[in-house]
N, C-alpha and C. Protein backbone atom coordinates (compact mmCIF):
# COMPACT_ATOMS: atom_id res chain seq x y z
N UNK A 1 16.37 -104.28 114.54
CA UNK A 1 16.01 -103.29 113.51
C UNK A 1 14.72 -102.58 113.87
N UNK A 2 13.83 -103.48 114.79
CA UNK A 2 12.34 -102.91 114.39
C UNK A 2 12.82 -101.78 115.70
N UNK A 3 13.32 -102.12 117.00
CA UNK A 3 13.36 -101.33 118.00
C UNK A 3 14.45 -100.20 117.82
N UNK A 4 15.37 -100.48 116.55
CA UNK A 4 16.00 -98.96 116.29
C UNK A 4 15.00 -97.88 115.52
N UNK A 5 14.22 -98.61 114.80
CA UNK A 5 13.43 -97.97 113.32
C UNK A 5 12.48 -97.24 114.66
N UNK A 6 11.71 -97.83 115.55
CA UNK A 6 10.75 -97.16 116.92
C UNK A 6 11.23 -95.77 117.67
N UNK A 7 12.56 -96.35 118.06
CA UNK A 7 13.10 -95.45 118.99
C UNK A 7 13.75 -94.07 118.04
N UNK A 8 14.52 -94.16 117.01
CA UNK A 8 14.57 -93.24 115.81
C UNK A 8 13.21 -92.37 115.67
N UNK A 9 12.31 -93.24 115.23
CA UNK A 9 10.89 -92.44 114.85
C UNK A 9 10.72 -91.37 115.93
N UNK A 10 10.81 -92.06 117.11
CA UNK A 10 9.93 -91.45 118.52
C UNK A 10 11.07 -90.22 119.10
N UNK A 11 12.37 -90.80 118.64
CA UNK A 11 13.07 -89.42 119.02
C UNK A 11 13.40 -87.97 118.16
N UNK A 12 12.90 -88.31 116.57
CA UNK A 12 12.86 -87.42 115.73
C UNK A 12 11.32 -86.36 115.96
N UNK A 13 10.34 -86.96 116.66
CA UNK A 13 9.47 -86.25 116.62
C UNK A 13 9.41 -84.89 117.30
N UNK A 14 10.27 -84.91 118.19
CA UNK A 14 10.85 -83.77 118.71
C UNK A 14 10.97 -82.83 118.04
N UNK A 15 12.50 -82.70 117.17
CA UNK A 15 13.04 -81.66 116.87
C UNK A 15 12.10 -81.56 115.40
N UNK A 16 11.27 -82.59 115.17
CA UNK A 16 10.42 -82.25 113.35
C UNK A 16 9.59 -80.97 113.75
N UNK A 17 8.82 -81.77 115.32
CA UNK A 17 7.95 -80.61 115.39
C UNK A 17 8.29 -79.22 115.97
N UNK A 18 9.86 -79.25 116.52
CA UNK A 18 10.37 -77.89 116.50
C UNK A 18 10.50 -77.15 115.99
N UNK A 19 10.92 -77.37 114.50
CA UNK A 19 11.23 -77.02 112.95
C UNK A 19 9.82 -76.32 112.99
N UNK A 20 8.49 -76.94 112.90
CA UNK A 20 7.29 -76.28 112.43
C UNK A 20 6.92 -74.90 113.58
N UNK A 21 7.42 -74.82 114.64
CA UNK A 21 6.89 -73.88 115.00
C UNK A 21 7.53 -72.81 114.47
N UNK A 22 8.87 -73.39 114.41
CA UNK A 22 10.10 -71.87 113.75
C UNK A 22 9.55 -71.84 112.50
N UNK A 23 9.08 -72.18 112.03
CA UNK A 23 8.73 -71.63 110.64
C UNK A 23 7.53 -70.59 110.55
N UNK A 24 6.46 -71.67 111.79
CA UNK A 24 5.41 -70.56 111.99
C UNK A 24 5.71 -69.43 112.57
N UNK A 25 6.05 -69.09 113.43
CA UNK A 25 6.69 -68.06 113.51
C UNK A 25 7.58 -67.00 112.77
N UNK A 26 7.68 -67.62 111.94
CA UNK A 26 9.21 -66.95 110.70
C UNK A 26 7.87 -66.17 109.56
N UNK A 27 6.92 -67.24 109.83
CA UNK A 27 5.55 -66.62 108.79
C UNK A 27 5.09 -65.05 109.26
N UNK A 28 5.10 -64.59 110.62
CA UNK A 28 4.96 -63.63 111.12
C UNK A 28 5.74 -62.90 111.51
N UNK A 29 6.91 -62.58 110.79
CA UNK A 29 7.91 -61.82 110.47
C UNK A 29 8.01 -60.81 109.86
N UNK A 30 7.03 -60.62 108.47
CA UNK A 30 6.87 -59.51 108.06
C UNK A 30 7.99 -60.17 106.46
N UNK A 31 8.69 -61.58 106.05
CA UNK A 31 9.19 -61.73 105.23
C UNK A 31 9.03 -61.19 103.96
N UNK A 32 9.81 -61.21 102.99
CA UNK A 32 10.15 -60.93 101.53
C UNK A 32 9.73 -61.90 100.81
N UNK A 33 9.06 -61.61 99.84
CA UNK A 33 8.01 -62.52 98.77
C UNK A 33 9.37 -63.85 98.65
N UNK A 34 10.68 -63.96 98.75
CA UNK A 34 11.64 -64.92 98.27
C UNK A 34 11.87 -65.50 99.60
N UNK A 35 11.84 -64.65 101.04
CA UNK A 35 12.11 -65.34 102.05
C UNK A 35 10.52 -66.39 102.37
N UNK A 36 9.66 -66.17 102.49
CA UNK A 36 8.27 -66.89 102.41
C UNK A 36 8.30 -67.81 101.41
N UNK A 37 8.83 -68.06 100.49
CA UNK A 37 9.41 -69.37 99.44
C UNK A 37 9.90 -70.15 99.84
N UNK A 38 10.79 -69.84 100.67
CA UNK A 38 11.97 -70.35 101.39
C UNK A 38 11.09 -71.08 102.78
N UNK A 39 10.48 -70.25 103.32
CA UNK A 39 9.72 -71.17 104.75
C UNK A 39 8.86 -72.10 103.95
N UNK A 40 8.45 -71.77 102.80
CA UNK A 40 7.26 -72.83 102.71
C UNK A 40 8.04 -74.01 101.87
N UNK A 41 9.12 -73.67 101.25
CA UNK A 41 10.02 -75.29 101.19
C UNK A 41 10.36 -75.98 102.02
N UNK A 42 10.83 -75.22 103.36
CA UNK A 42 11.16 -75.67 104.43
C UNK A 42 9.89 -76.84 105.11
N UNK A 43 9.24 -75.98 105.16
CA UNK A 43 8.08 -76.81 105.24
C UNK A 43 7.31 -77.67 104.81
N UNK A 44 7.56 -77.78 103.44
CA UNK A 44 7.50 -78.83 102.47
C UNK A 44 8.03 -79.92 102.44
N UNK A 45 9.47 -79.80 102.88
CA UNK A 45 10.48 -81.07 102.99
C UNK A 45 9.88 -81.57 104.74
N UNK A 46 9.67 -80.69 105.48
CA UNK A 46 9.59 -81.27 107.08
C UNK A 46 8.84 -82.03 106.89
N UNK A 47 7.36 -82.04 106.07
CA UNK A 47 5.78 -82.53 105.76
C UNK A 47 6.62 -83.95 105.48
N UNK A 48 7.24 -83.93 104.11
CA UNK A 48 8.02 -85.14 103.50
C UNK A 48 8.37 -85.87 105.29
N UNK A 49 9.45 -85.50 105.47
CA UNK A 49 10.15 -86.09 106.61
C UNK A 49 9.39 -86.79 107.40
N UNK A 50 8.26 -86.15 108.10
CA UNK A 50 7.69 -86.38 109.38
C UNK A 50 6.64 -87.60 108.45
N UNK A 51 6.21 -87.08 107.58
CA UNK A 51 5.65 -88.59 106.98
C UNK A 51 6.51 -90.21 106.86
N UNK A 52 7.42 -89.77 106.52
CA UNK A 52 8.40 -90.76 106.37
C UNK A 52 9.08 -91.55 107.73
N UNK A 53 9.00 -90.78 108.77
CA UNK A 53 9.29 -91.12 110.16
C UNK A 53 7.82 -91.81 110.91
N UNK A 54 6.64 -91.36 110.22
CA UNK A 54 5.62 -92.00 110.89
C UNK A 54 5.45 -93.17 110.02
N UNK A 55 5.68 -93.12 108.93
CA UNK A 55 5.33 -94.73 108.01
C UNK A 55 6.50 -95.50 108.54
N UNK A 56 7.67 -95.31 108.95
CA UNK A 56 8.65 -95.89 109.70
C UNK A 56 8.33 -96.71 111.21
N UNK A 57 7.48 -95.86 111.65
CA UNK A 57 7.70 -96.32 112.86
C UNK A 57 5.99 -96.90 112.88
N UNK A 58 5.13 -96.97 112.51
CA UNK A 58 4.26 -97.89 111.77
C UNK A 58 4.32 -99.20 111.60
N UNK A 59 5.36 -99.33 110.48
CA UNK A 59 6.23 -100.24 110.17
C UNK A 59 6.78 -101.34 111.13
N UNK A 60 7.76 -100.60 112.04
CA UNK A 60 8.27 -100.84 113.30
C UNK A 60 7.42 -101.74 113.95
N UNK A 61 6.19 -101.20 114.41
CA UNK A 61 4.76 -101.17 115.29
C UNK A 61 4.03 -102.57 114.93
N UNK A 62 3.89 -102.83 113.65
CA UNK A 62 3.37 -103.58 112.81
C UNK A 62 4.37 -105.00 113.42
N UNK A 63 5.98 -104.58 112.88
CA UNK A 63 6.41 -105.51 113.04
C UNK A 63 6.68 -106.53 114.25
N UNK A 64 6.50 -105.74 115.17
CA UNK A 64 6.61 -106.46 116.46
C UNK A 64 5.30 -107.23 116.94
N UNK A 65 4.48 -107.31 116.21
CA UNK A 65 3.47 -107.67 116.35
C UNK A 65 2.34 -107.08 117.84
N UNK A 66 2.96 -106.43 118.06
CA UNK A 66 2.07 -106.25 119.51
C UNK A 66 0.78 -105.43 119.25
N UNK A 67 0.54 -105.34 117.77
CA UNK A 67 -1.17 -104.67 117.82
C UNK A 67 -1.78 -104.98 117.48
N UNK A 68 -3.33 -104.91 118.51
CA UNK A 68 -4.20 -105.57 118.58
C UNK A 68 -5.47 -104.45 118.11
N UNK A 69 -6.19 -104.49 117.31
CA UNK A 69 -7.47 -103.73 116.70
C UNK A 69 -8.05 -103.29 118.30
N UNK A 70 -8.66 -102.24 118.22
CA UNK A 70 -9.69 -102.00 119.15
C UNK A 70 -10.62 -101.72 118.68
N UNK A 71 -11.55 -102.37 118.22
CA UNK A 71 -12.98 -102.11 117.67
C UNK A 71 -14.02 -101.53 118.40
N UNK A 72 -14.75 -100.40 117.53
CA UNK A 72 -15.39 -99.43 117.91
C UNK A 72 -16.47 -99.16 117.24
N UNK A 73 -17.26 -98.61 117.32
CA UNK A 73 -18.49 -98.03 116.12
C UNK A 73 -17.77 -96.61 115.78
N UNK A 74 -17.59 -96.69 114.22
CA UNK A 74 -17.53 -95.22 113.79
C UNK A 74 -17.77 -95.09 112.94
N UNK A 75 -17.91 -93.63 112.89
CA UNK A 75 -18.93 -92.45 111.29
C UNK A 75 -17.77 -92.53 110.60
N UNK A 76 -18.38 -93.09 109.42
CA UNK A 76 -17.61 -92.56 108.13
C UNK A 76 -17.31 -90.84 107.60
N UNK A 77 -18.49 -90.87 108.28
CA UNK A 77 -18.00 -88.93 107.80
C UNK A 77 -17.53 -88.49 108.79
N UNK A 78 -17.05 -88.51 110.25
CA UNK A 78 -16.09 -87.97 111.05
C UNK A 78 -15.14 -88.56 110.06
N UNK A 79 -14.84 -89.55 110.46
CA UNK A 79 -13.56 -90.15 110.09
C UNK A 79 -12.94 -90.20 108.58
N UNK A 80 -13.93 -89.83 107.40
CA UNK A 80 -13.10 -88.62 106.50
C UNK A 80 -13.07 -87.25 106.80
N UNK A 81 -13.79 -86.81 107.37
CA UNK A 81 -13.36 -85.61 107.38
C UNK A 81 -12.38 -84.94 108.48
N UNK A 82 -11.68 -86.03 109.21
CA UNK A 82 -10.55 -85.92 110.09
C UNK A 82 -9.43 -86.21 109.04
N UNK A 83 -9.33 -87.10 108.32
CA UNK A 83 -8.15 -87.40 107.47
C UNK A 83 -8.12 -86.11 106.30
N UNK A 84 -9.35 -85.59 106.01
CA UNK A 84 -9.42 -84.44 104.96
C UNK A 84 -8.59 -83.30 105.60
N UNK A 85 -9.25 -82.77 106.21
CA UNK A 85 -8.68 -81.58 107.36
C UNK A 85 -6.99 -82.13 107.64
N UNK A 86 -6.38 -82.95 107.90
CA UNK A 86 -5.26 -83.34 108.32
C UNK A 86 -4.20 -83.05 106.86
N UNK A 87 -4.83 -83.30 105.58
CA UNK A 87 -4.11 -83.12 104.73
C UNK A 87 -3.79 -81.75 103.28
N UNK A 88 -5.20 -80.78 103.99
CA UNK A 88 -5.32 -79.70 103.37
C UNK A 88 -4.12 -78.80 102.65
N UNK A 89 -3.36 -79.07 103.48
CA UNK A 89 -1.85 -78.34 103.15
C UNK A 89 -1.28 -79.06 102.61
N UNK A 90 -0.84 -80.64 102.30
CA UNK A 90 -0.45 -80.80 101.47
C UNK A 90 -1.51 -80.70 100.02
N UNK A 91 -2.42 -80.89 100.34
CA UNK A 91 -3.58 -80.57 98.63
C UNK A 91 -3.12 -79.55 98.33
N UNK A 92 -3.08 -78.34 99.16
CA UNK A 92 -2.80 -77.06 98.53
C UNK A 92 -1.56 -77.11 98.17
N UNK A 93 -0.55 -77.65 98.87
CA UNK A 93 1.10 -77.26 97.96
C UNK A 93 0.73 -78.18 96.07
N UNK A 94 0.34 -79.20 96.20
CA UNK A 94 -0.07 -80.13 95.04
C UNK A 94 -1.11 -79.60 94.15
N UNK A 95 -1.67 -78.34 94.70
CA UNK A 95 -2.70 -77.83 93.76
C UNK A 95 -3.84 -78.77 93.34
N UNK A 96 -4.20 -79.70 94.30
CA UNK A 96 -5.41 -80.49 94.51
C UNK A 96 -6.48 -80.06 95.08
N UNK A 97 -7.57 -80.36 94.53
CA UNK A 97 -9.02 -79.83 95.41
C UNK A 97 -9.95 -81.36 95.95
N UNK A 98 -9.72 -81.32 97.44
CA UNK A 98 -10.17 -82.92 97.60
C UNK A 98 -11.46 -82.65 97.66
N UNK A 99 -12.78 -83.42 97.25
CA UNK A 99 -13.98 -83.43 97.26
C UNK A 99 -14.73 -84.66 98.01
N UNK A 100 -15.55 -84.72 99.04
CA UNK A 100 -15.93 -85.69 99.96
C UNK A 100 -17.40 -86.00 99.70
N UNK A 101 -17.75 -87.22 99.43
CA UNK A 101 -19.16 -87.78 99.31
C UNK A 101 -19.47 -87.87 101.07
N UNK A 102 -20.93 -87.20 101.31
CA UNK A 102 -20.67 -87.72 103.05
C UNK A 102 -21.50 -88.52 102.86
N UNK A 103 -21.58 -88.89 104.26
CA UNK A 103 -22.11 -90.46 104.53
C UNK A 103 -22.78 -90.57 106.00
N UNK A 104 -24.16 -91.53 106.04
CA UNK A 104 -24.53 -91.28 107.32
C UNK A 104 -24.33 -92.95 107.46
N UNK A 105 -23.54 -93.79 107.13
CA UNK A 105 -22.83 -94.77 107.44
C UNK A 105 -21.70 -95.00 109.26
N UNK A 106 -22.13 -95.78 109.45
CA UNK A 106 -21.49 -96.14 110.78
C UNK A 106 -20.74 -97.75 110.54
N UNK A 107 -19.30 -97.77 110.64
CA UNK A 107 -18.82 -99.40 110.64
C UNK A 107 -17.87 -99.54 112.03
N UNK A 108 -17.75 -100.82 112.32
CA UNK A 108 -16.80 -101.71 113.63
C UNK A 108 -15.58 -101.63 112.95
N UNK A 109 -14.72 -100.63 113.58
CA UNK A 109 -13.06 -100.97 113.53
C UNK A 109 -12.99 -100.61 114.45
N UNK A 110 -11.23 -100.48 114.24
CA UNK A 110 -10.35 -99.61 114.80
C UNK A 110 -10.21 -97.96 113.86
N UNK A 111 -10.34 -97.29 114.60
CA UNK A 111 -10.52 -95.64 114.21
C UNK A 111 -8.94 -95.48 113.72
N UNK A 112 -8.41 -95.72 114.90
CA UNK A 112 -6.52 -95.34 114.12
C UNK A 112 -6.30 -96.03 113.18
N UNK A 113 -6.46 -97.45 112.93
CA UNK A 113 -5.71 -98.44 112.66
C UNK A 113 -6.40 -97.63 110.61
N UNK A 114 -7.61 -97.46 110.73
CA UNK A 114 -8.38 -97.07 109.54
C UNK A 114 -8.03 -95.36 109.17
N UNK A 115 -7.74 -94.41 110.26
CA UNK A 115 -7.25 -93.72 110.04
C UNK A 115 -5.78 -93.82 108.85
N UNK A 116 -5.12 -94.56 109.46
CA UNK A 116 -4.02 -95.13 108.97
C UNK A 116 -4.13 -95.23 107.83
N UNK A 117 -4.96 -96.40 107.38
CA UNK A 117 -5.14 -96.80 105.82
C UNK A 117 -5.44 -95.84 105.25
N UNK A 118 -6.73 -94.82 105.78
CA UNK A 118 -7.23 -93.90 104.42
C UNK A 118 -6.13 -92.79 104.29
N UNK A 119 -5.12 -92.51 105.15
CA UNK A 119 -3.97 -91.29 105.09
C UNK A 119 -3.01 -91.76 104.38
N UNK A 120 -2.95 -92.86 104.84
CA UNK A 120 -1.81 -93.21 103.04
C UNK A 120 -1.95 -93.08 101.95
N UNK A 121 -3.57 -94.03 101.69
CA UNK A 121 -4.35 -94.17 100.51
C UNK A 121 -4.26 -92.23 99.98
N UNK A 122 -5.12 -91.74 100.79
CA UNK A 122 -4.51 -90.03 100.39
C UNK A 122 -3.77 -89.43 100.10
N UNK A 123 -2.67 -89.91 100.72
CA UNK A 123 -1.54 -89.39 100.75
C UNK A 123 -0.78 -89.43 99.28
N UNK A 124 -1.13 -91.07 98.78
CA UNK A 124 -0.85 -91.34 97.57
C UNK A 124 -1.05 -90.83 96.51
N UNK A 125 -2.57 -90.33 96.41
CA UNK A 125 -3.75 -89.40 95.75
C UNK A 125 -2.87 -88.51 95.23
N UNK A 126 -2.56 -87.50 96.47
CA UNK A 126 -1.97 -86.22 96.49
C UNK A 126 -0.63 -86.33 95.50
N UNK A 127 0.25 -86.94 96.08
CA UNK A 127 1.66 -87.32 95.46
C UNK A 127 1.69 -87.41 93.89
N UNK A 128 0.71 -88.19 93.38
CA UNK A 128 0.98 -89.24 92.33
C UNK A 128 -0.37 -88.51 91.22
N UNK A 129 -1.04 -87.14 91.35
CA UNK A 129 -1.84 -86.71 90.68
C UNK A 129 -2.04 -85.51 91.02
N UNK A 130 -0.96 -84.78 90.85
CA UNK A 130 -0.85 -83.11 91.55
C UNK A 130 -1.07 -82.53 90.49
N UNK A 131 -2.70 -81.57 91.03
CA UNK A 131 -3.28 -80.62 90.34
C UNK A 131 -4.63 -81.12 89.71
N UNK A 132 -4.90 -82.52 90.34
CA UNK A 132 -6.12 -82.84 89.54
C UNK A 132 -7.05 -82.90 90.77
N UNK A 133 -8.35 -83.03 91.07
CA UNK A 133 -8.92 -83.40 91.80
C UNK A 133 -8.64 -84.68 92.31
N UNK A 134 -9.15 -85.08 93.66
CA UNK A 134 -9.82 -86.41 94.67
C UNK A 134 -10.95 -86.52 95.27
N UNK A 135 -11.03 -87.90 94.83
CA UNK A 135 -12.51 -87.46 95.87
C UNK A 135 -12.80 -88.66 96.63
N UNK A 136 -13.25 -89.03 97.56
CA UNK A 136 -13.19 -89.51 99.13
C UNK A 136 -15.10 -89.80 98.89
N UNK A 137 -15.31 -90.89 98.90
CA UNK A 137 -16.72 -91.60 99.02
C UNK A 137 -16.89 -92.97 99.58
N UNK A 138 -18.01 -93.05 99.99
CA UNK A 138 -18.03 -94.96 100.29
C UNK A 138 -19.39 -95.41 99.13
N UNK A 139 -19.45 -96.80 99.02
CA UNK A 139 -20.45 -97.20 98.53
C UNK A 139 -20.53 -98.54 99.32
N UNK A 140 -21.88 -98.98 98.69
CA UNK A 140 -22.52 -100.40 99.86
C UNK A 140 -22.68 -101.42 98.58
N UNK A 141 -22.88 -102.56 98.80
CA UNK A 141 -23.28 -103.45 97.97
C UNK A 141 -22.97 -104.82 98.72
N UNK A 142 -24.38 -105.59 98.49
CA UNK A 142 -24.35 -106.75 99.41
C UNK A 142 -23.62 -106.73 101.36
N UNK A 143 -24.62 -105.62 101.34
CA UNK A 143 -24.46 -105.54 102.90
C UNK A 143 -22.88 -105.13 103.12
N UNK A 144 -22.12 -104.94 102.16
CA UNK A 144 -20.67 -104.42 102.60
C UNK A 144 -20.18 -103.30 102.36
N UNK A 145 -19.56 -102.07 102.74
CA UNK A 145 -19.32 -101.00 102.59
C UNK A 145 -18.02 -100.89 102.39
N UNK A 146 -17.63 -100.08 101.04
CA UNK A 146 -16.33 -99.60 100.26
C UNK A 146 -16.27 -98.23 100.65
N UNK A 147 -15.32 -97.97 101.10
CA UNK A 147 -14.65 -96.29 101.33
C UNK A 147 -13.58 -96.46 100.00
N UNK A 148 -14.01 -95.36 99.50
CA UNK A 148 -12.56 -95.14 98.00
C UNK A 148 -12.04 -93.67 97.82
N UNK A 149 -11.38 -94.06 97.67
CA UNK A 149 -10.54 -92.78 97.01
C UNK A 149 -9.90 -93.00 96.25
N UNK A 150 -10.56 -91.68 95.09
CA UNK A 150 -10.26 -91.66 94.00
C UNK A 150 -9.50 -90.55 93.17
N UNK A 151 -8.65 -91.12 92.06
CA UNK A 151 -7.55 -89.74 91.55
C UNK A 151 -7.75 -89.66 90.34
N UNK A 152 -7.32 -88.63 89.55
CA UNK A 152 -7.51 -88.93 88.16
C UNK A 152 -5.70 -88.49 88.14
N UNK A 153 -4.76 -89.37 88.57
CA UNK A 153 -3.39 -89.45 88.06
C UNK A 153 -3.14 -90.62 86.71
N UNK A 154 -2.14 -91.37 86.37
CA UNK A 154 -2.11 -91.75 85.17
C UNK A 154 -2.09 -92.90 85.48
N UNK A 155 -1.60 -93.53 86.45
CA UNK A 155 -2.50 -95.16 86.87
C UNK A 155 -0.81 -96.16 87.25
N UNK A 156 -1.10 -97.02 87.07
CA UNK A 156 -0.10 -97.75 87.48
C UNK A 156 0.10 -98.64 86.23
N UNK A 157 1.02 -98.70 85.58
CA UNK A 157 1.17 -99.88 84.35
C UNK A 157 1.02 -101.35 84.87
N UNK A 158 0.38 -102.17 84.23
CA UNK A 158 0.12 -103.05 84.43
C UNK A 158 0.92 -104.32 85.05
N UNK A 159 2.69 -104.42 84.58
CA UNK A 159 3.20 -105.41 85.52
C UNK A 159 3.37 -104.81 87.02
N UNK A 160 3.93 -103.49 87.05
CA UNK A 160 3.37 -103.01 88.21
C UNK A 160 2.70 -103.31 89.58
N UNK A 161 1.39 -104.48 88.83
CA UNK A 161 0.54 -104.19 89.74
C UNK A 161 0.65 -105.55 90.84
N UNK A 162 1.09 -106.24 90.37
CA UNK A 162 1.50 -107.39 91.52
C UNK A 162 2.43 -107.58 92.81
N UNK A 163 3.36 -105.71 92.83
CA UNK A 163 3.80 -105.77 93.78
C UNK A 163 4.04 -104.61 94.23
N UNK A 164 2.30 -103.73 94.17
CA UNK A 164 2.29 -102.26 94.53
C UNK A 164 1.98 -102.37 96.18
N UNK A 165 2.00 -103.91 96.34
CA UNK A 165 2.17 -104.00 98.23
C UNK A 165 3.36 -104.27 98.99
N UNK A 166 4.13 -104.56 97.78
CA UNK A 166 5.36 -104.61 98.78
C UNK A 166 5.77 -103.94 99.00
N UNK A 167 7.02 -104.28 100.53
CA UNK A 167 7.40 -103.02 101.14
C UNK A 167 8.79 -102.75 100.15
N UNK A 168 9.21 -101.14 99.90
CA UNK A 168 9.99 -100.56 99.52
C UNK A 168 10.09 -100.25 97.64
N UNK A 169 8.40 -100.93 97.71
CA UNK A 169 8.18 -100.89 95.71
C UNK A 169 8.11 -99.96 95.56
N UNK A 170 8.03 -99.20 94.33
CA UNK A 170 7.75 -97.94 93.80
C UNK A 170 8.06 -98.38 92.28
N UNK A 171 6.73 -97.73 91.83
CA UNK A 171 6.52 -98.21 90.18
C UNK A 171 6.38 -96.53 89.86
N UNK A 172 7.76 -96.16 89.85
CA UNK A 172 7.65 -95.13 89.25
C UNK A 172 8.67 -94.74 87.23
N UNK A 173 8.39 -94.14 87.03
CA UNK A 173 8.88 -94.21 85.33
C UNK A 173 10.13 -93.33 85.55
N UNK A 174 10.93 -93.29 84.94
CA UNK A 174 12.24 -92.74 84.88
C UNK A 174 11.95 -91.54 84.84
N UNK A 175 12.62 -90.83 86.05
CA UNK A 175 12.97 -89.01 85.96
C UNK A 175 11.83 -88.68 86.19
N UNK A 176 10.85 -89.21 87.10
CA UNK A 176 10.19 -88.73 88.09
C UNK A 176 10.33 -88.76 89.55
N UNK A 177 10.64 -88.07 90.07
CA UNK A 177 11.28 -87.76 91.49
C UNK A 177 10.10 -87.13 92.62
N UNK A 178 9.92 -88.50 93.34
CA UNK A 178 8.35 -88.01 94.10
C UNK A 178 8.56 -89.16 95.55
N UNK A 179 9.28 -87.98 96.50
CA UNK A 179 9.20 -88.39 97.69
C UNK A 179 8.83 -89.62 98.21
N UNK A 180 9.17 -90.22 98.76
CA UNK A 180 8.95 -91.09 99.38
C UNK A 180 9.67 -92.55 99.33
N UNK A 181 9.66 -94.05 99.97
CA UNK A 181 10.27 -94.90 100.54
C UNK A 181 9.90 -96.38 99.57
N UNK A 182 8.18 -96.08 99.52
CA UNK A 182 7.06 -97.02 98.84
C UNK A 182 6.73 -98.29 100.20
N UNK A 183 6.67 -97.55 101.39
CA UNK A 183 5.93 -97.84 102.37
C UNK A 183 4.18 -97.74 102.59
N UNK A 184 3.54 -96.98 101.78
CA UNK A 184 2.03 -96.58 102.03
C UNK A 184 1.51 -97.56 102.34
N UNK A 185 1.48 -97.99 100.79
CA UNK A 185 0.68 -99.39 100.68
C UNK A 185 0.97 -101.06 101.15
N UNK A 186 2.26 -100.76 101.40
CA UNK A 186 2.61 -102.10 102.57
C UNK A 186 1.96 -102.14 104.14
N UNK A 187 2.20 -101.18 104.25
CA UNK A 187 0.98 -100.52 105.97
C UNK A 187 -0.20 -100.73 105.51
N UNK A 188 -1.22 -100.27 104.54
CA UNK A 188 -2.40 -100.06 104.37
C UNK A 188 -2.68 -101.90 104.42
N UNK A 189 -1.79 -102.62 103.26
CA UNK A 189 -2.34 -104.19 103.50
C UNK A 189 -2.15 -105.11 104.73
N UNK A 190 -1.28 -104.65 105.26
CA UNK A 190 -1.22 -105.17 106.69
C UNK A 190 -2.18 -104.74 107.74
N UNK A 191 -2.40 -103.19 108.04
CA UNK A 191 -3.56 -103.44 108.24
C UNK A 191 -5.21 -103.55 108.21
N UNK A 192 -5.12 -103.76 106.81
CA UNK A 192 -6.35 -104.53 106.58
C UNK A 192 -6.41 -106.14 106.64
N UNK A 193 -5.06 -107.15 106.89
CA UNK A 193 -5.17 -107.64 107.02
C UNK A 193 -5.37 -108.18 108.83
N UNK A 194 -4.76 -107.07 109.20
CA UNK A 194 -4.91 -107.50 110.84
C UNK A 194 -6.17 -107.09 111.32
N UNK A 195 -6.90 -106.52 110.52
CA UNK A 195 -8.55 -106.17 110.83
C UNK A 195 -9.72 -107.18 110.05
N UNK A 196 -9.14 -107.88 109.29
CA UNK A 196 -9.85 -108.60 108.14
C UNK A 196 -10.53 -108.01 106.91
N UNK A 197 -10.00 -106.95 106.50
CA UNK A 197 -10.69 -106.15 105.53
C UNK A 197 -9.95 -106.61 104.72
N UNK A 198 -10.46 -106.88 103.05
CA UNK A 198 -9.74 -106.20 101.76
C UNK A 198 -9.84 -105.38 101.15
């Protein structure tokens, strides 16, 4: 399973990112206020997709166990403001305005592996509180440093909350229809657990 879910991922990336150039291109066409609707759904669902093929093959990655942290020194403020920049377009389809506390903070990870976590964690933001602000800060206390992100969506009901890590949960309320598998946060605890973070 894990080496079909890999090889799937790695061969879809192809034609996902084919799709985006034809669209970019289709943008400089000179389209009709209804045909430009039309590319930017298109593009809307690819965003969906290609997310869903990378939390897949993540997944995959995870499962085979073969990864190992590479620990590094890095800026907290590169490293939000690489995940910020990466998700601008979806804020804007969601009518979100993300807001960033910076930071002259430096911590030991892995850059991807943390990349990882905070793009889900975002990702979630976006999804689950469209049209409200986010905002992206760290704080310190007792020598330890919290990166958060924060939403003002409507929260998670309370039984909910004991299995917003498992893989394939979704605590969503009837006749809300919002993309996705309920992979984020199964990746994000794994790897914080393969780094030792909680």
């Amino acid at each position: 399973k894990s080496m079909l879910l890999a090889q799937a991922s790695h061969d879809l990336r192809q034609p996902i990112h084919a799709i985006s150039l034809f669209t970019a291109s289709l943008r400089e066409e000179g389209l009709s206020a209804t045909a430009k609707e039309m590319v930017e759904s298109i593009d809307k669902s690819l965003h969906s997709v290609a997310r869903l093929f990378r939390s897949l093959l993540d997944v995959s990655t995870l499962d085979s166990g073969k990864i190992a942290p590479c620990y590094e020194v890095i800026s907290v403020d590169s490293l939000v403001s690489s995940i910020v920049s990466q998700n601008l377009k979806a804020a804007e389809w969601a009518g979100v305005r993300i807001r960033t506390i910076p930071s002259r903070k430096y911590v030991n990870g892995d850059p991807t592996l943390v990349s990882t976590m905070l793009q889900n964690l975002l990702s979630n933001a976006i999804k689950y509180a469209p049209r409200r602000p986010v905002l992206i800060g760290c704080t310190c206390h007792d020598n330890k440093l919290a990166i958060q992100v924060r939403d003002r969506g409507k929260g998670i009901a309370p039984q909910h909350l004991p299995h917003i890590y498992d893989e394939f949960y979704r605590a969503l309320d009837k006749g809300h229809d919002i993309d996705g598998v309920g992979l984020g946060l199964a990746i994000v605890r794994r790897l914080a657990n393969l780094m030792n973070l909680t």
